[in-house]
Protein backbone atom coordinates (compact mmCIF):
# COMPACT_ATOMS: atom_id res chain seq x y z
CA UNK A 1 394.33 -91.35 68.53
CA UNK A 2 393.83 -87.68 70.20
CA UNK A 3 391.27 -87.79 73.34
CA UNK A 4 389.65 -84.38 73.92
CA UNK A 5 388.67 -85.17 76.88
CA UNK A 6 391.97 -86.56 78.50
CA UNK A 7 393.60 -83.06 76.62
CA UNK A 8 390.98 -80.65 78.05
CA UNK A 9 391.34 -82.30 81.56
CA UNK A 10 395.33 -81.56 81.14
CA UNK A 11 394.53 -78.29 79.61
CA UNK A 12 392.55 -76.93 82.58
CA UNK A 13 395.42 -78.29 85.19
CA UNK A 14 397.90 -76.28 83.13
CA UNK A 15 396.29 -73.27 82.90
CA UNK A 16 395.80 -73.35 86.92
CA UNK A 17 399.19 -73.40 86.65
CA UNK A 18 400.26 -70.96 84.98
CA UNK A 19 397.64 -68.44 84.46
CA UNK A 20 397.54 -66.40 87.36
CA UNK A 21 395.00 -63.24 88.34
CA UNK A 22 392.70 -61.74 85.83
CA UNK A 23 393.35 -62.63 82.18
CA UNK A 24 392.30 -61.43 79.19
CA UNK A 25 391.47 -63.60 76.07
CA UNK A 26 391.27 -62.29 72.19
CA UNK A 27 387.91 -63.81 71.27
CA UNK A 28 386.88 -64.04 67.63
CA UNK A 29 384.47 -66.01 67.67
CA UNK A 30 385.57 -68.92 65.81
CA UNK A 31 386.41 -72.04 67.03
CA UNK A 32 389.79 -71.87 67.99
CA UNK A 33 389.34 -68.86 70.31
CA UNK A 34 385.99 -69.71 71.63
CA UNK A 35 387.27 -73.25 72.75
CA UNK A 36 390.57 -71.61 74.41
CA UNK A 37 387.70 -69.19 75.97
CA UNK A 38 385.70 -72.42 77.46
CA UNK A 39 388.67 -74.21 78.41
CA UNK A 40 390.16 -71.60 79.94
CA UNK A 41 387.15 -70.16 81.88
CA UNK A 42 387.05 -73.83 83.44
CA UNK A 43 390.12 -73.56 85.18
CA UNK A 44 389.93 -69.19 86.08
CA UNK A 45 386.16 -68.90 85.82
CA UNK A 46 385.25 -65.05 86.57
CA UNK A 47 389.40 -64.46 86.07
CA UNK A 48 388.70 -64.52 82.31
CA UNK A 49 387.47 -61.24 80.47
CA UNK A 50 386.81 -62.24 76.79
CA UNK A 51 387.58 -58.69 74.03
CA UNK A 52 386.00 -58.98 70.90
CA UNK A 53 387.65 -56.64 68.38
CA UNK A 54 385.71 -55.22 65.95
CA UNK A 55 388.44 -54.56 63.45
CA UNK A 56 385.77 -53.70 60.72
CA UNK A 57 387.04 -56.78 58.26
CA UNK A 58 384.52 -59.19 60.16
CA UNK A 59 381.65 -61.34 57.84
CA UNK A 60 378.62 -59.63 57.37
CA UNK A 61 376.39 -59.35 60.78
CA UNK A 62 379.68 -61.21 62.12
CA UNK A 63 380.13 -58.79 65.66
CA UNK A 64 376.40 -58.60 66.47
CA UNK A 65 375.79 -62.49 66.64
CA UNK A 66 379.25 -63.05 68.27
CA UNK A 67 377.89 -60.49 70.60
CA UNK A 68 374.93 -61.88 71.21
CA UNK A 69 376.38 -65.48 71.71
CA UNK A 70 378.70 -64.17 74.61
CA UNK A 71 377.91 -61.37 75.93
CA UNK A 72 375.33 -63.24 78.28
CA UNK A 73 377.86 -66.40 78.79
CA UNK A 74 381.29 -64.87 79.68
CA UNK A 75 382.62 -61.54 80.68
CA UNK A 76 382.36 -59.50 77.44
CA UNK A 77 383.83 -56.29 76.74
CA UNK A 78 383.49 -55.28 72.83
CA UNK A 79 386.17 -53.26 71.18
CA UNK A 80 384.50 -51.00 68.22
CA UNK A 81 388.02 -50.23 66.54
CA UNK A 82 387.23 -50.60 62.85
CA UNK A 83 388.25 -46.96 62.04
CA UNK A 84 391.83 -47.71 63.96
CA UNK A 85 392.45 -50.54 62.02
CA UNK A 86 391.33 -48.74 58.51
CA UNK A 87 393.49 -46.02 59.20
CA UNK A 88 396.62 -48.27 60.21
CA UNK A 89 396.19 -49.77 56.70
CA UNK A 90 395.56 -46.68 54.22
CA UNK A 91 398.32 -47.07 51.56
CA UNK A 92 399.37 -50.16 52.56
CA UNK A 93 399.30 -53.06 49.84
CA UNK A 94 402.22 -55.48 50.58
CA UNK A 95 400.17 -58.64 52.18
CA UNK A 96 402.80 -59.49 54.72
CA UNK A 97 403.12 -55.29 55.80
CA UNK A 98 398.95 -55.73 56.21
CA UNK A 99 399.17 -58.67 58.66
CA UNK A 100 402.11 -57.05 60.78
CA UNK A 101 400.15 -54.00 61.05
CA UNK A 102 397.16 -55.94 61.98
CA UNK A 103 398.96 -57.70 64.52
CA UNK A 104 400.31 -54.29 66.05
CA UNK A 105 396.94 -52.83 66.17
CA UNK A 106 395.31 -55.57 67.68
CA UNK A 107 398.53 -56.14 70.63
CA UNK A 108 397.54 -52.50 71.11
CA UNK A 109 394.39 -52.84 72.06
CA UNK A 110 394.64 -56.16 74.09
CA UNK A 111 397.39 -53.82 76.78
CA UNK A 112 394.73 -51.28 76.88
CA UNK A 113 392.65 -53.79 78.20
CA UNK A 114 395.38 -55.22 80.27
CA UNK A 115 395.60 -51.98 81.86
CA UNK A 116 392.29 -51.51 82.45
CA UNK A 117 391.88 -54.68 83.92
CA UNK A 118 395.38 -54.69 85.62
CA UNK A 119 396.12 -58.03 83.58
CA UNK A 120 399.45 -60.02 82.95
CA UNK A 121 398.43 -62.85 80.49
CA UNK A 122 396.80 -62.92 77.10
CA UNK A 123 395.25 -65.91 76.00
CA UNK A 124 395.58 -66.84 72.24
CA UNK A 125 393.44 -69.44 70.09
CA UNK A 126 396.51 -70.09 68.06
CA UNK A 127 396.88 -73.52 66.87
CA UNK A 128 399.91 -75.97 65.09
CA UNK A 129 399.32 -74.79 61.02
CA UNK A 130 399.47 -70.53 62.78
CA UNK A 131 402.84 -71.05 63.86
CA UNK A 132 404.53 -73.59 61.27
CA UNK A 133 403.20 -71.41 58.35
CA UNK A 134 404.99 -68.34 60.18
CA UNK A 135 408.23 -70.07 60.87
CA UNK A 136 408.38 -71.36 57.81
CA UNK A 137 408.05 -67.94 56.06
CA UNK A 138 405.04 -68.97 54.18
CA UNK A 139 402.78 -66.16 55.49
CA UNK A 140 402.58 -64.83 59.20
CA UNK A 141 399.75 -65.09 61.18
CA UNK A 142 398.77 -62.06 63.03
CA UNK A 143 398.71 -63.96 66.46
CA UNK A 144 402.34 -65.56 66.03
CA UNK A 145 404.07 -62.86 64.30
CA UNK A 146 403.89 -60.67 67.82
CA UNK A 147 405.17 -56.91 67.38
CA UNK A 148 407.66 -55.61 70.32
CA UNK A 149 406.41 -53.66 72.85
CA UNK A 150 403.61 -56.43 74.54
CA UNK A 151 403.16 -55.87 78.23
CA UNK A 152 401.59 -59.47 78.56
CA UNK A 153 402.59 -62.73 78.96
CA UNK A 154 400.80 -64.85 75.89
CA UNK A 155 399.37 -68.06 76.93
CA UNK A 156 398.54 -70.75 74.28
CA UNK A 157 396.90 -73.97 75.24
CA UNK A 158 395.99 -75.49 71.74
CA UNK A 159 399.09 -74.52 70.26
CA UNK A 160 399.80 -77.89 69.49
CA UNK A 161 396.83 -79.27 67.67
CA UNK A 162 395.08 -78.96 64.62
CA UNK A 163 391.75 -77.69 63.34
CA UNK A 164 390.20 -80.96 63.64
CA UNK A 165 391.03 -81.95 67.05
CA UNK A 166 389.94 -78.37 67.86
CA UNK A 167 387.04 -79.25 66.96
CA UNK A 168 386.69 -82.21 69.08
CA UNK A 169 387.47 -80.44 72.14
CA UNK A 170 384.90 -78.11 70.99
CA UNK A 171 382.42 -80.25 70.85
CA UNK A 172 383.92 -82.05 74.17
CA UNK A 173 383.50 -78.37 76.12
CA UNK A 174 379.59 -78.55 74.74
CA UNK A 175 379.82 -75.93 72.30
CA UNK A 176 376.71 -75.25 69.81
CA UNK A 177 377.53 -76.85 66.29
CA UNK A 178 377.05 -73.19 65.19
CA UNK A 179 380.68 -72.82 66.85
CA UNK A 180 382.52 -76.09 66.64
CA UNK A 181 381.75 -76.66 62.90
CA UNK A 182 382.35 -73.10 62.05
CA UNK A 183 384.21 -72.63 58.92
CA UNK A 184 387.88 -71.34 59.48
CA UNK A 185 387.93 -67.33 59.00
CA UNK A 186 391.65 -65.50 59.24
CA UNK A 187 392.58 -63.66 61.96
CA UNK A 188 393.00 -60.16 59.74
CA UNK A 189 389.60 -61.02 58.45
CA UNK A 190 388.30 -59.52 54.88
CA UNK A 191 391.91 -57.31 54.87
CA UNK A 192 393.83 -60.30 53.42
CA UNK A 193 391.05 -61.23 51.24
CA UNK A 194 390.84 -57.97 49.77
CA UNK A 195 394.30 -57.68 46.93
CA UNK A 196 395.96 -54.22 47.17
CA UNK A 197 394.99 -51.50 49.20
CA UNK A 198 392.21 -52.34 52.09
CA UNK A 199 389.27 -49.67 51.84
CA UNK A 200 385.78 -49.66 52.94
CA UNK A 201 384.40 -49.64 49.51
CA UNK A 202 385.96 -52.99 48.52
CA UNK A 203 385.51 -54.62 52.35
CA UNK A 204 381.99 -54.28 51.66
CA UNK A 205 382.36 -55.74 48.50
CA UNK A 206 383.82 -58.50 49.22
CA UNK A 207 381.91 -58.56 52.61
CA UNK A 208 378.57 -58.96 50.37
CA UNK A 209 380.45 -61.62 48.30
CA UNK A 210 381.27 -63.58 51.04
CA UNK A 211 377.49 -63.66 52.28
CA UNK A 212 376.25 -65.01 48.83
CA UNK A 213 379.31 -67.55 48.82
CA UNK A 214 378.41 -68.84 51.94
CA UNK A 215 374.70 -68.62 51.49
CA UNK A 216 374.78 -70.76 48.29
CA UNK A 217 377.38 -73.59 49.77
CA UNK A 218 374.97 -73.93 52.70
CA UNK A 219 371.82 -74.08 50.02
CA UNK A 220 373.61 -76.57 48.27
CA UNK A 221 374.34 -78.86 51.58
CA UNK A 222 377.96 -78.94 50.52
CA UNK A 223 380.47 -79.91 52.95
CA UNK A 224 383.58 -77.81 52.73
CA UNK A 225 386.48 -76.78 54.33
CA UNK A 226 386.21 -72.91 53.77
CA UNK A 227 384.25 -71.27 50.73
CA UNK A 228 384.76 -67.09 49.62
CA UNK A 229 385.29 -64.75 47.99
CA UNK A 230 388.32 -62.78 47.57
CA UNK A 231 388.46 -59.42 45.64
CA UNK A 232 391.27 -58.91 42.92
CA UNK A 233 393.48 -55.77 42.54
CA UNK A 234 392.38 -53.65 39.13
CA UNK A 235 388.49 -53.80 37.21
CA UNK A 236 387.69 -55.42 33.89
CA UNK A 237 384.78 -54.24 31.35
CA UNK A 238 381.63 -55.95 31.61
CA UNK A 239 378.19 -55.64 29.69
CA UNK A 240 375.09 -54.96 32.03
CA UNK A 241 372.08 -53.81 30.93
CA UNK A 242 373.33 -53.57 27.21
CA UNK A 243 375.50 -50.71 28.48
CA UNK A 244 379.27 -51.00 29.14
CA UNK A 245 380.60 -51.47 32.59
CA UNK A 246 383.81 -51.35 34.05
CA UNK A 247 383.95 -53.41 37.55
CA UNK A 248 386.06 -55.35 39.95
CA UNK A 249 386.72 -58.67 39.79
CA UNK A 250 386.14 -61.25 42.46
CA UNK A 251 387.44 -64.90 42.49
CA UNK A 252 385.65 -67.44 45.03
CA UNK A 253 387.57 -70.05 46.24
CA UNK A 254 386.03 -73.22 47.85
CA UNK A 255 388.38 -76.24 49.17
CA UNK A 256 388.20 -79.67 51.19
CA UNK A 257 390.68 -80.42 53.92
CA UNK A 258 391.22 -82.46 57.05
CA UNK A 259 393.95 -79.96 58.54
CA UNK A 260 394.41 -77.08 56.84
CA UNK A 261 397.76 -78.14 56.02
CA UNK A 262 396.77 -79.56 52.75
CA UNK A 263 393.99 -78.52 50.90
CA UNK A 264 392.22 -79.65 47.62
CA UNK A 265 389.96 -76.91 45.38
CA UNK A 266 386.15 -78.58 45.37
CA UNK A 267 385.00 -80.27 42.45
CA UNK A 268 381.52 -77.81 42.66
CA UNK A 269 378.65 -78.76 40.51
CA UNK A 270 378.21 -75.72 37.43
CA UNK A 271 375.19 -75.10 38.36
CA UNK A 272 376.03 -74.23 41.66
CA UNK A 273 379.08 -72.22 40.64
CA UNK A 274 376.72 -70.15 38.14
CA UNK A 275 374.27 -69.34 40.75
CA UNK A 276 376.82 -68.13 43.30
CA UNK A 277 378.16 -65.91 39.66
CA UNK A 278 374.88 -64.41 38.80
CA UNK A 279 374.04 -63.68 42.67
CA UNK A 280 377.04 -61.54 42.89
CA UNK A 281 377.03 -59.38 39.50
CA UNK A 282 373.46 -59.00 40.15
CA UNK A 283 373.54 -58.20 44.14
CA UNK A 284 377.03 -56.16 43.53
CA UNK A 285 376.58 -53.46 41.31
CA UNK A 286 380.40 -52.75 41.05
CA UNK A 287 381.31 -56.51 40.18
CA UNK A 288 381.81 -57.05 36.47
CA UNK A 289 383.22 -60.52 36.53
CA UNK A 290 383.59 -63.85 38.84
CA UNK A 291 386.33 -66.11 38.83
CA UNK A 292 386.66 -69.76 40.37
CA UNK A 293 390.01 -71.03 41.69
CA UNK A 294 390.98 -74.53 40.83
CA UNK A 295 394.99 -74.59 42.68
CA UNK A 296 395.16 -76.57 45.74
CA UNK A 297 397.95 -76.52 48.88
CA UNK A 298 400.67 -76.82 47.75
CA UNK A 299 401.52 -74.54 45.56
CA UNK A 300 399.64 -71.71 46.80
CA UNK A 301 397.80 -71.03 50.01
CA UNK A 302 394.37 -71.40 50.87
CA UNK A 303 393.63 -67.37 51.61
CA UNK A 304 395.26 -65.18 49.12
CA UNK A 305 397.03 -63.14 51.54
């Protein structure tokens, strides 16, 4: 059975280690790389500077509460980069070419800050289904998939577990729920849940979708293992207002798992499943039609992308 606390006491002696000087860590503000923050800051305290990138893909009002969370905890420094990233990604539509871009824009950033802060090591929230999913080909994840030219050393201490024990440790380190229970959220954010080419329009889209999605799980006290929406390449016609439309098409996609490894669509109550519907053709002027997703892992993935 794992121990979180025998694994964070090991986790800090490593890190004293190996870590050495100041070190920066890519902070997201999800679980994974706000425990690596806490555990790490035990063992370097003021050593650590925490970046938040703003790659402009984050959930709606995402980067101001992660800011405000933080900023007075840990050494903050936030990274407004959302044009870089857009403009890395015009014309680009191949999901695996999005994430490798991603990845390069984001290494890019962290040496900038590495210089700035005269830093050798990078510390990474990446845990065990990151790097099996990229080795095996499946899909790569922007913090395994590293592009060439990294001045810094990566450091990884939960590389070896998986989003439950995470958790644990979480909770362990004394992290609000609002943290440790935090539904799983990619690394390339709304990019990979937006099909085709990644432009503001549809990132706010599927940015507003995503709100509702949530919104309506949590009104429903349903426990899940991630619930959104992901926008579809190409529009449909729709009928609103007895006039014709012509709109985009979203599908939502809410599963159960222990792991992420695995994952089973949610049985979801109609009524529940009509609500989140009508919210978003109603809230989303430019959404004709809403589709639910009922395949589980395996066969496909849980994110689209």
């Amino acid at each position: 059975m794992f121990d979180a606390e025998k694994f964070i006491k090991n986790a800090i002696e490593e890190t004293k280690e190996t870590v050495a000087g100041t070190t920066i860590i890519a902070l997201s503000g999800g679980v994974d790389s706000s425990t690596c923050a806490m555990l790490v800051g035990r063992a370097i305290g003021k050593n650590l500077v925490c970046v938040f990138v703003d790659n402009g893909f984050m959930r709606k009002n995402e980067p101001e509460r992660i800011r405000e969370i933080f900023e007075t905890k840990v050494k903050f420094e936030f990274a407004d980069a959302s044009e870089r990233f857009f403009d890395a990604l015009k014309g680009i539509t191949d999901p695996e070419e999005k994430r490798k871009i991603i990845a390069r824009t984001y290494i890019e950033i962290f040496n900038e800050y590495a210089e700035k802060y005269n830093a050798k090591f990078l510390v990474q929230g990446t845990i065990a289904p990151d790097w099996i999913e990229t080795k095996g080909n499946i899909k790569s994840h922007h913090n395994v998939a590293l592009p060439s030219g990294m001045t810094l050393e990566i450091y990884e201490p939960l590389k070896d577990l998986y989003k439950n024990e995470v958790r644990q440790v979480a909770r362990a380190l004394g992290l609000s729920e609002e943290i440790s229970e935090r539904m799983p959220f990619p690394g390339p954010g709304l990019a990979i849940r937006v099909l085709g080419e990644v432009t503001k329009e549809k990132v706010e889209i599927v940015k507003e979708a995503d709100a509702i999605v949530r919104e309506e799980i949590s009104n429903a006290n349903l426990k899940v293992w991630q619930a959104f929406a992901v926008l579809l390449e190409g529009k449909t016609t729709g009928v609103k207002g007895d006039k014709r439309d012509y709109g985009y098409m979203l599908a939502v996609r809410i599963v159960e798992s222990t792991d992420a490894m695995t994952a089973n669509a949610m049985n979801v109550k109609w009524e529940i499943l009509q609500k989140i519907t009508s919210r978003i053709t109603t809230e989303i002027s430019n959404v004709t039609r809403v589709l639910y997703d009922l395949t589980s892992k395996p066969p496909a993935t849980i994110e689209f992308e």
